[in-house]
N, C-alpha and C. Protein backbone atom coordinates (compact mmCIF):
# COMPACT_ATOMS: atom_id res chain seq x y z
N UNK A 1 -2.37 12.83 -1.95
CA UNK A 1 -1.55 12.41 -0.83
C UNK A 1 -1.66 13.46 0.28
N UNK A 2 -2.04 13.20 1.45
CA UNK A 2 -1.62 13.81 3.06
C UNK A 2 -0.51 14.23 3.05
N UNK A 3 -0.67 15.84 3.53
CA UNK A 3 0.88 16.07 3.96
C UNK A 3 1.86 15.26 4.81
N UNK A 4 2.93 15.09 4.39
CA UNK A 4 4.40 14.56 4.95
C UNK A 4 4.87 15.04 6.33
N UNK A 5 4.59 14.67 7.73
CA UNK A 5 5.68 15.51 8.69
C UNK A 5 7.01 14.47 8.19
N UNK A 6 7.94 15.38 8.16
CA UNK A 6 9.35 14.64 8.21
C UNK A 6 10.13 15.28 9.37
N UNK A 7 10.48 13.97 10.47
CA UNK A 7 10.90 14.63 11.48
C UNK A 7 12.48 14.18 11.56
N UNK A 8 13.55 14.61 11.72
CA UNK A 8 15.01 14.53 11.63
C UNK A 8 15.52 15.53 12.98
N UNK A 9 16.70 14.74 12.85
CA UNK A 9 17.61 15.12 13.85
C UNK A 9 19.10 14.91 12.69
N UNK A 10 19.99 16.26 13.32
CA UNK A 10 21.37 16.42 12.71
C UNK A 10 22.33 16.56 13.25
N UNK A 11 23.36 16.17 13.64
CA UNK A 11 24.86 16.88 14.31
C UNK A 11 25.39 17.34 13.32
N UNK A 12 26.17 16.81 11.90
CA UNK A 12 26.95 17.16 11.19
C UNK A 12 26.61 16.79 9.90
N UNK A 13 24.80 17.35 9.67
CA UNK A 13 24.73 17.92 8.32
C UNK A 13 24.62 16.59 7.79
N UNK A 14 24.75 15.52 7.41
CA UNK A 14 24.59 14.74 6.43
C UNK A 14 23.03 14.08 6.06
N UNK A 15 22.65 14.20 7.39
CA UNK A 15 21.21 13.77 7.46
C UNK A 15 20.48 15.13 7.21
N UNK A 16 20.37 15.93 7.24
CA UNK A 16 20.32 17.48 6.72
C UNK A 16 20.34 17.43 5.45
N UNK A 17 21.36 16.97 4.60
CA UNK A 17 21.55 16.86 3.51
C UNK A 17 20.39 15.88 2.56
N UNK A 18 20.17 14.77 3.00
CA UNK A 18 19.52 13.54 2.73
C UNK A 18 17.87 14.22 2.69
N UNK A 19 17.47 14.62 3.85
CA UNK A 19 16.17 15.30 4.40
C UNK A 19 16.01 16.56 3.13
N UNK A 20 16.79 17.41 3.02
CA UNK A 20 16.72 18.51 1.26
C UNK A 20 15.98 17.87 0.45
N UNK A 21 17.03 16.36 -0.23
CA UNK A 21 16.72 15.31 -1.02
C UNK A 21 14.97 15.11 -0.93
N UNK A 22 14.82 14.66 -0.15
CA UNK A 22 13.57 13.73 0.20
C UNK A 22 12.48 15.13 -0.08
N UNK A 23 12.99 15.98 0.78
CA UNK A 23 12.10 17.04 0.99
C UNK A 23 11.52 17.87 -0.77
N UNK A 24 12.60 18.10 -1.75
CA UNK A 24 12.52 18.28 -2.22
C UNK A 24 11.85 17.25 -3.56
N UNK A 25 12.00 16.35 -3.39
CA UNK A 25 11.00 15.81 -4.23
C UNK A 25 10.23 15.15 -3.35
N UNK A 26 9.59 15.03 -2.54
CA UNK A 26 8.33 14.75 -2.20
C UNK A 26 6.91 15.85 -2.55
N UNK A 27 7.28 17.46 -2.25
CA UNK A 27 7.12 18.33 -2.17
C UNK A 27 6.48 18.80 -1.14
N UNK A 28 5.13 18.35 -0.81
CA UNK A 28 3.89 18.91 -0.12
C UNK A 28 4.27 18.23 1.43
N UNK A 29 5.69 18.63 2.09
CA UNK A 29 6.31 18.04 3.40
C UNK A 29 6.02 19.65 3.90
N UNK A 30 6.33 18.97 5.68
CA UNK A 30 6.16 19.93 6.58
C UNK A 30 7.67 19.29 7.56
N UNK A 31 8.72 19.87 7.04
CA UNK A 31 10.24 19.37 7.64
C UNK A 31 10.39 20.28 9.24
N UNK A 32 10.49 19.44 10.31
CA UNK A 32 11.10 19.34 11.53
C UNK A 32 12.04 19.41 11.89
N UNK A 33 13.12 19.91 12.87
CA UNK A 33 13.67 19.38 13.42
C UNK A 33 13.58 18.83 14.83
N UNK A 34 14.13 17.86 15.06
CA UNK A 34 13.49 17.28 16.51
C UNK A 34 13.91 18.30 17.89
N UNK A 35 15.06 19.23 16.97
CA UNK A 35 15.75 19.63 18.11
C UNK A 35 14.62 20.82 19.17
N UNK A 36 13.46 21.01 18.06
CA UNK A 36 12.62 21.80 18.34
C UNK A 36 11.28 21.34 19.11
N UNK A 37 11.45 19.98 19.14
CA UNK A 37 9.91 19.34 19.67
C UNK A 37 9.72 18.48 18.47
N UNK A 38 8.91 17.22 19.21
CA UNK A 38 8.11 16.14 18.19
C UNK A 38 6.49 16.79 18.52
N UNK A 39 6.12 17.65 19.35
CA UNK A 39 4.38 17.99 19.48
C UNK A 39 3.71 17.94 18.29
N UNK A 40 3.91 18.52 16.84
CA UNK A 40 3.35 18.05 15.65
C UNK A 40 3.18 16.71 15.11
N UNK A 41 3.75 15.98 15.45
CA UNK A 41 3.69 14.76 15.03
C UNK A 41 2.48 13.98 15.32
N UNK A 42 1.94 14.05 16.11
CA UNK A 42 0.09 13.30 16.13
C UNK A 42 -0.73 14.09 14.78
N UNK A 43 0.10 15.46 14.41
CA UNK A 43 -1.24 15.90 13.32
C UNK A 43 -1.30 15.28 12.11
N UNK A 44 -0.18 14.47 11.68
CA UNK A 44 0.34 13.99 10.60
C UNK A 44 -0.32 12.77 10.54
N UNK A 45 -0.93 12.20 9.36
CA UNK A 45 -1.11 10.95 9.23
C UNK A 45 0.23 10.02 8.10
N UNK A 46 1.05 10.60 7.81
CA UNK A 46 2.50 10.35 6.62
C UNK A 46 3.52 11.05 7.71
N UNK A 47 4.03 10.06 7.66
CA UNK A 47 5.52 10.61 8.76
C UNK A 47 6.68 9.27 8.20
N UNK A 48 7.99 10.47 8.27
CA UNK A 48 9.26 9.82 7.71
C UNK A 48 10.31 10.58 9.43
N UNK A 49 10.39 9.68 10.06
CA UNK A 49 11.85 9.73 10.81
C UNK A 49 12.85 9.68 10.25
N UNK A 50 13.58 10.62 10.65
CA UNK A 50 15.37 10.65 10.14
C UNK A 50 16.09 10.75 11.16
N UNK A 51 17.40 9.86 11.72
CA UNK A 51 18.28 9.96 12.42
C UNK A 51 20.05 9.69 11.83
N UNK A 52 21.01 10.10 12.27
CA UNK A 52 22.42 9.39 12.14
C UNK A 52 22.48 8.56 13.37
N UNK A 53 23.33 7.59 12.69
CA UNK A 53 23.71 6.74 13.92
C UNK A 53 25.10 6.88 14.63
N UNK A 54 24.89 7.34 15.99
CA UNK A 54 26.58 7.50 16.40
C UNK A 54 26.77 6.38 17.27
N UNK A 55 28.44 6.44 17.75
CA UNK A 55 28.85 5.16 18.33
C UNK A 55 28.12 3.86 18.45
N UNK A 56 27.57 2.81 19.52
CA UNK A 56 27.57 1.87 18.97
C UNK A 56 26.16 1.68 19.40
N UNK A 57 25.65 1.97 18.23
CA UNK A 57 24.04 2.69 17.36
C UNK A 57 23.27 3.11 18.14
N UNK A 58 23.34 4.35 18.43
CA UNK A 58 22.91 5.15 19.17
C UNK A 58 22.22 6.58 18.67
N UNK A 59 21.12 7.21 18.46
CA UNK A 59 20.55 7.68 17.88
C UNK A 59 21.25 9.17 18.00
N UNK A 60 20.78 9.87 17.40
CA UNK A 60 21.56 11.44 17.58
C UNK A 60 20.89 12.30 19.02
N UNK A 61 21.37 12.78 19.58
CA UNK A 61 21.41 13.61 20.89
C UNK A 61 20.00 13.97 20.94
N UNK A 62 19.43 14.96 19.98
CA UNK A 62 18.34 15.39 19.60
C UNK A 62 17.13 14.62 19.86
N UNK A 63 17.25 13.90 19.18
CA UNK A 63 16.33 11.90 18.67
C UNK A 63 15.90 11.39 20.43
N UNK A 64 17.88 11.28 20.74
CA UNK A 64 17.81 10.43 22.05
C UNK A 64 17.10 10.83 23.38
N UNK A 65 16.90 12.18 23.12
CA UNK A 65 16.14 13.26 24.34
C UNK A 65 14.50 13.24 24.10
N UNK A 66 13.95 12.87 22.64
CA UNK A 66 13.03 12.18 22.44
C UNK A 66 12.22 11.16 22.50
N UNK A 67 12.21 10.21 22.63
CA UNK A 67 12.53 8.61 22.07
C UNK A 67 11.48 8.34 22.82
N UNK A 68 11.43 8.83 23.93
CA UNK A 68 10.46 8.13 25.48
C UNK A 68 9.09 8.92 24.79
N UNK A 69 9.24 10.09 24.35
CA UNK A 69 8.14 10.98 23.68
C UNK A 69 7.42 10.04 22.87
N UNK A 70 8.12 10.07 21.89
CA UNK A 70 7.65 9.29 19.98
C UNK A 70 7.15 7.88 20.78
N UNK A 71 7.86 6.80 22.12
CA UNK A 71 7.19 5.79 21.60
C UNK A 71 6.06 5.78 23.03
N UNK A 72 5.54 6.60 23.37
CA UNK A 72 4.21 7.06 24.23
C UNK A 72 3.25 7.62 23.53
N UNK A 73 4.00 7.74 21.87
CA UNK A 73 2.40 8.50 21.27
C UNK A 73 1.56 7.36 20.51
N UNK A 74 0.31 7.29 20.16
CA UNK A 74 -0.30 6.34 19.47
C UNK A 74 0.05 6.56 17.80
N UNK A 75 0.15 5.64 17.17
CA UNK A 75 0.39 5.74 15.94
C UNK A 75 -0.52 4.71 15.14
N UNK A 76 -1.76 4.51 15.44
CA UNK A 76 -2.82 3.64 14.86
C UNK A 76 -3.23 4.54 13.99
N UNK A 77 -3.45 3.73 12.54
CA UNK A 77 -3.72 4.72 11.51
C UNK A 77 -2.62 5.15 10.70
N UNK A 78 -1.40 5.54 11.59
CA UNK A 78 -0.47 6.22 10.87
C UNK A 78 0.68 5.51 9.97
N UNK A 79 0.89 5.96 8.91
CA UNK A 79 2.31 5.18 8.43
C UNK A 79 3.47 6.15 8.14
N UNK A 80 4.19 5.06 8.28
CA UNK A 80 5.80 5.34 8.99
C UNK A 80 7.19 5.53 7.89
N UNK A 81 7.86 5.90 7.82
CA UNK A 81 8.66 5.13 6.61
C UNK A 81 10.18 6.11 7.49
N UNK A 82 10.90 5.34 7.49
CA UNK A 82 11.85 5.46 8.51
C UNK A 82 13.42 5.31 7.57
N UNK A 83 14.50 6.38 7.77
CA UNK A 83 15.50 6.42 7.28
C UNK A 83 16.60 6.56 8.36
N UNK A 84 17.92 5.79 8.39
CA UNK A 84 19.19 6.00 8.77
C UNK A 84 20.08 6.48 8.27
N UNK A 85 21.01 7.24 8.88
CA UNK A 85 22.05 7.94 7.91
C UNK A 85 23.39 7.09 9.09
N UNK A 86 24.42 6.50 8.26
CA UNK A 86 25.68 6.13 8.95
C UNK A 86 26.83 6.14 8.15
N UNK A 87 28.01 5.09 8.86
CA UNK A 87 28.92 5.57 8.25
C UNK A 87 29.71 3.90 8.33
N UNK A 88 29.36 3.16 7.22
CA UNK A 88 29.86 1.91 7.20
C UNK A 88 31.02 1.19 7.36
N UNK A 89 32.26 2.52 7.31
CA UNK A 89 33.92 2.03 7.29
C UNK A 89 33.65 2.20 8.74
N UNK A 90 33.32 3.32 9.54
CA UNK A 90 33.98 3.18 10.64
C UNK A 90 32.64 2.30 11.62
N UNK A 91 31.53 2.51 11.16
CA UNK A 91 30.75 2.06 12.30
C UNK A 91 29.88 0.64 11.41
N UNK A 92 30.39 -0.20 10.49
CA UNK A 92 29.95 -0.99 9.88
C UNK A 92 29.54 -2.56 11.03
N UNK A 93 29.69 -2.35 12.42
CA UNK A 93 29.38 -3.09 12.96
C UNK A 93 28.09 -2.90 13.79
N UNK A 94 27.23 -1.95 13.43
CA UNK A 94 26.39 -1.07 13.99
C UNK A 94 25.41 -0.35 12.88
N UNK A 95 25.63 -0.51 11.78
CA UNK A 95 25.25 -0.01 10.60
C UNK A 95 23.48 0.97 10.76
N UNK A 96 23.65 2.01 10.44
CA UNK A 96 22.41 2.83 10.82
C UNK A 96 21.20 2.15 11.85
N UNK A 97 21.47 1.80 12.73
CA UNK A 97 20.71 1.33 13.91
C UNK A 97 19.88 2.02 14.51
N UNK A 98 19.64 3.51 14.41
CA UNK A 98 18.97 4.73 14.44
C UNK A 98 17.75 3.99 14.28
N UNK A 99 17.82 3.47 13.17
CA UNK A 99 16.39 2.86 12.38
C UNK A 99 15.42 2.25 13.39
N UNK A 100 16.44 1.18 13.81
CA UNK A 100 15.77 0.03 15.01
C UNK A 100 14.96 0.79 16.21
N UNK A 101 15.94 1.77 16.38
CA UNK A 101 14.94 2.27 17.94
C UNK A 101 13.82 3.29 17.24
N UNK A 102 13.71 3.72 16.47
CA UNK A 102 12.58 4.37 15.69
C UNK A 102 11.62 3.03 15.33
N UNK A 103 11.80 2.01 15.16
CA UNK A 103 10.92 0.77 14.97
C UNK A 103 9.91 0.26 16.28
N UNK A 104 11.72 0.30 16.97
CA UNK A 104 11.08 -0.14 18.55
C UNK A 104 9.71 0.40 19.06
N UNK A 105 9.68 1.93 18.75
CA UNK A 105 9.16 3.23 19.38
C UNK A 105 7.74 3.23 18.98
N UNK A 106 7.45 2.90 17.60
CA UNK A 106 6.38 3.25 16.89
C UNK A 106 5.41 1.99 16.67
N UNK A 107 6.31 0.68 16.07
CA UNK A 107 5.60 -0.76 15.28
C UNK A 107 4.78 -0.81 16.72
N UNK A 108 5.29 -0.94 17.94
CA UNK A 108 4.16 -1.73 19.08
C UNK A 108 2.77 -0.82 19.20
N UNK A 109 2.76 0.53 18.59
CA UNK A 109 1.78 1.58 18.66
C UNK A 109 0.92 1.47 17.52
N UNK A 110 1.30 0.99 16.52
CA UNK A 110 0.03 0.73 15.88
C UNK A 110 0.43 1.41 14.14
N UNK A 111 1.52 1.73 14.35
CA UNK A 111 2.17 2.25 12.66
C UNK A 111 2.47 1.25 11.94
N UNK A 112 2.02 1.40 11.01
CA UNK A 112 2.14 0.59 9.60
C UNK A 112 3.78 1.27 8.88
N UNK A 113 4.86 0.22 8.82
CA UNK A 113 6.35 0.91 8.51
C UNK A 113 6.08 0.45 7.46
N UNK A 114 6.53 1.47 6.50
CA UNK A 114 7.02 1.22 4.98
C UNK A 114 8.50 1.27 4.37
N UNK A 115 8.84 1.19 3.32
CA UNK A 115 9.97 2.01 2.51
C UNK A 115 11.21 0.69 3.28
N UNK A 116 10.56 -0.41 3.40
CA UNK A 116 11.99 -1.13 3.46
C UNK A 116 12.63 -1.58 2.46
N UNK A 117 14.07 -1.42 2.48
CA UNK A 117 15.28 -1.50 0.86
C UNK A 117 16.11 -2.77 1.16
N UNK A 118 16.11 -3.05 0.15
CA UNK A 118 17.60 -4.39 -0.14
C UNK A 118 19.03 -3.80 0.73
N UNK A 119 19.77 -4.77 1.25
CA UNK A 119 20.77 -4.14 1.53
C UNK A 119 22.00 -4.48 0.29
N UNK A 120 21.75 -5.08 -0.99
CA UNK A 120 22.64 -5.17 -1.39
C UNK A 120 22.87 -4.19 -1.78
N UNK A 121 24.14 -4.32 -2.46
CA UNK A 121 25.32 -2.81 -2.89
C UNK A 121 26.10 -2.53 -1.56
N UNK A 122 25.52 -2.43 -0.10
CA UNK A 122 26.01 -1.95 0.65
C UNK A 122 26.96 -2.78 1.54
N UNK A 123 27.95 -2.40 2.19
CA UNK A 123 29.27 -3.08 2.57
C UNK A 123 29.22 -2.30 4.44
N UNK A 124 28.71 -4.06 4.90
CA UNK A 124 28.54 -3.77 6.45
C UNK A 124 29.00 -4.90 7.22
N UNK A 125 28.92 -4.84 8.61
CA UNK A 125 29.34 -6.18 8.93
C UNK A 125 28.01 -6.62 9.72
N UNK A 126 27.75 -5.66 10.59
CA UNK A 126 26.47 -6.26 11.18
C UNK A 126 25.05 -4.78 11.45
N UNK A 127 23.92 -5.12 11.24
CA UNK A 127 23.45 -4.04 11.85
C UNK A 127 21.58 -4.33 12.40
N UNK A 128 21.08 -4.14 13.51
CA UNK A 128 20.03 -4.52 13.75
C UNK A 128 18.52 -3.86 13.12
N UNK A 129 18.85 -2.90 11.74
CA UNK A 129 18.49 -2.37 11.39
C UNK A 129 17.43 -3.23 10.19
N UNK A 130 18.28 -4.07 9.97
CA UNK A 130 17.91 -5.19 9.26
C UNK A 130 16.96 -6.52 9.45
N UNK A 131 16.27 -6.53 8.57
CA UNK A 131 15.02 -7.91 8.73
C UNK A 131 15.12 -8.15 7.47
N UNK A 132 15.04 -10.05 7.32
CA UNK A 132 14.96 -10.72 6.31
C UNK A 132 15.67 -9.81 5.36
N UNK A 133 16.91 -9.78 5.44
CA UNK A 133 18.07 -9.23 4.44
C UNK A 133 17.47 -7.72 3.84
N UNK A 134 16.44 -7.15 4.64
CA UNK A 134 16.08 -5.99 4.27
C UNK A 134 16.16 -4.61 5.26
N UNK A 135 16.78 -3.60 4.89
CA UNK A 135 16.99 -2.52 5.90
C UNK A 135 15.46 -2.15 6.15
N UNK A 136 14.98 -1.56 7.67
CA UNK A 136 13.61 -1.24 7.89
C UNK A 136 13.51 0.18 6.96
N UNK A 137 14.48 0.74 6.46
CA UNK A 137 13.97 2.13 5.38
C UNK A 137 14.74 2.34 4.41
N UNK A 138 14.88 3.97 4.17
CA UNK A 138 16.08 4.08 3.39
C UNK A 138 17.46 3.95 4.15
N UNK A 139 18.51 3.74 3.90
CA UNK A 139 20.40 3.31 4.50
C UNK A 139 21.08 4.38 3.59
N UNK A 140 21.80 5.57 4.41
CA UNK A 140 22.05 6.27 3.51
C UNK A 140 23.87 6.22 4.35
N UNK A 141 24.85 6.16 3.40
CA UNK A 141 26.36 5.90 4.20
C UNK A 141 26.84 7.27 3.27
N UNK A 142 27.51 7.53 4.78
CA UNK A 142 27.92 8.78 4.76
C UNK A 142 29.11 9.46 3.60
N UNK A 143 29.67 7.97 3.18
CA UNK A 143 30.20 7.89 1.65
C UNK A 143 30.07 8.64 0.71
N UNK A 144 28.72 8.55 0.82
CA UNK A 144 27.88 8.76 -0.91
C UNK A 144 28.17 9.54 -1.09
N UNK A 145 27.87 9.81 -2.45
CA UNK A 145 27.95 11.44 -3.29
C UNK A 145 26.79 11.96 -3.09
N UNK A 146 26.09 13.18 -4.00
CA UNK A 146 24.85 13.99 -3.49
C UNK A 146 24.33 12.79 -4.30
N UNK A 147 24.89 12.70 -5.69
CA UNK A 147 24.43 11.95 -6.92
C UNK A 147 23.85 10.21 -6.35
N UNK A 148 24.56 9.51 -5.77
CA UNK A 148 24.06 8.52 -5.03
C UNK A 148 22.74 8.66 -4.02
N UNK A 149 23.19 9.53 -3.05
CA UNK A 149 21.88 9.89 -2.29
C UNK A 149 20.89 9.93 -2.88
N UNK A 150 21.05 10.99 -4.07
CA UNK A 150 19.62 11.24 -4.88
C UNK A 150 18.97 9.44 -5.67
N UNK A 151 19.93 9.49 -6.18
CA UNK A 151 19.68 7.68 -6.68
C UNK A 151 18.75 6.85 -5.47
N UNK A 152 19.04 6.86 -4.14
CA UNK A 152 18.98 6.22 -3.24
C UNK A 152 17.35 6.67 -2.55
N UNK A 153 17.37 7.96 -2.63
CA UNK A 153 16.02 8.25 -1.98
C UNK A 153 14.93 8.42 -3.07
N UNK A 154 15.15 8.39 -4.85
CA UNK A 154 14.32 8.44 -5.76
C UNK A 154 14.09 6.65 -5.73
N UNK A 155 14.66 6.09 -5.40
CA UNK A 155 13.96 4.58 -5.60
C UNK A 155 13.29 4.47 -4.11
N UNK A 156 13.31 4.71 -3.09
CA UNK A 156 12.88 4.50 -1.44
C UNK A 156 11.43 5.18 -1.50
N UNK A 157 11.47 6.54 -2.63
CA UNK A 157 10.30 7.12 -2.60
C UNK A 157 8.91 6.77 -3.63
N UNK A 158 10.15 5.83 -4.85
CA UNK A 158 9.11 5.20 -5.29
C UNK A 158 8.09 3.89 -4.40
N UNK A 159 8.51 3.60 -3.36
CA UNK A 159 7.91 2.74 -2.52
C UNK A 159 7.23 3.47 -1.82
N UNK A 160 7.62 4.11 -1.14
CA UNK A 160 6.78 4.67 0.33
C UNK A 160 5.52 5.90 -0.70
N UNK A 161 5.71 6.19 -1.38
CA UNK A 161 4.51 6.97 -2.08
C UNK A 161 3.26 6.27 -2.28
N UNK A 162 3.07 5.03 -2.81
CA UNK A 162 2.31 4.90 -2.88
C UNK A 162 1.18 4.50 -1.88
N UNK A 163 1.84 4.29 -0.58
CA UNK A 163 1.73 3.56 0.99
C UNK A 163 0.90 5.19 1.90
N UNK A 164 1.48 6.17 0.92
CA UNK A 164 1.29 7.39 1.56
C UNK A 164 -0.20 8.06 1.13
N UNK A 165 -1.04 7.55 1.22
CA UNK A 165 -2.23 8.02 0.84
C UNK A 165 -3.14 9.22 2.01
């Protein structure tokens, strides 16, 4: 497998948290933060976006000062596998939407998205994150325990691994 860029953005740590997860069992990653620049990101042929979703789904500060960047770069060749971090009691009408504009940005460029999950188990009301009853990545609610998370990104990674060649 090609090294991993994993590029994330954080305000308050939970997506921080999730990104450890991933990071740590994937192994052979090269972890970002956006707050520092996306310029690495053309070297990567395996790339995982991470955002939280704030108010009404709106990517994190970091992400949002980006966005015009990530979807001006070419991504032919490259695959994608894209995660949201939210928070379903309070923003369950909006549900990790982060996802969508990371879709927007990349699918018209030529990335192949992987790692899309069932949304069952999860308790939302609406979110555009979603196609054919499937979230575009991993859905991680800010709920969880570490123990869930880990549950959550060991099945997301059994998908997107093998996509990751």
């Amino acid at each position: 497998m090609k090294t991993v860029g994993i590029f994330y953005g954080t305000t308050g740590g939970k997506t921080q948290e999730v990104i450890d997860i991933v990071a740590a069992k994937l192994g052979d990653v090269k972890v970002i933060d956006v707050a520092n620049g996306i310029g690495e990101l053309s070297s990567f042929d395996n790339i995982i976006l991470a955002s939280p979703t704030y108010g009404m789904g709106d990517l994190q500060d970091d992400w949002a000062g980006c966005i015009d960047e990530l979807a001006g770069m070419d991504f032919s060749g490259k695959v994608v596998a894209l995660i949201g971090v939210g928070d379903s009691a309070i923003f369950g009408g909006n549900y990790v939407e982060a996802m969508k504009h990371f879709y927007d940005a990349v699918s018209p460029k030529g990335a192949k998205i992987v790692g899309a999950m069932s949304t069952d188990g999860y308790s939302f009301e609406a979110s555009e994150a979603v196609i054919d009853d499937k979230f575009m990545g991993l859905a991680i609610d800010a709920s969880f325990d570490e123990g869930e998370m880990t549950e959550k990104v060991e099945e997301w990674l059994a998908k997107i691994k093998p996509e990751f060649v």
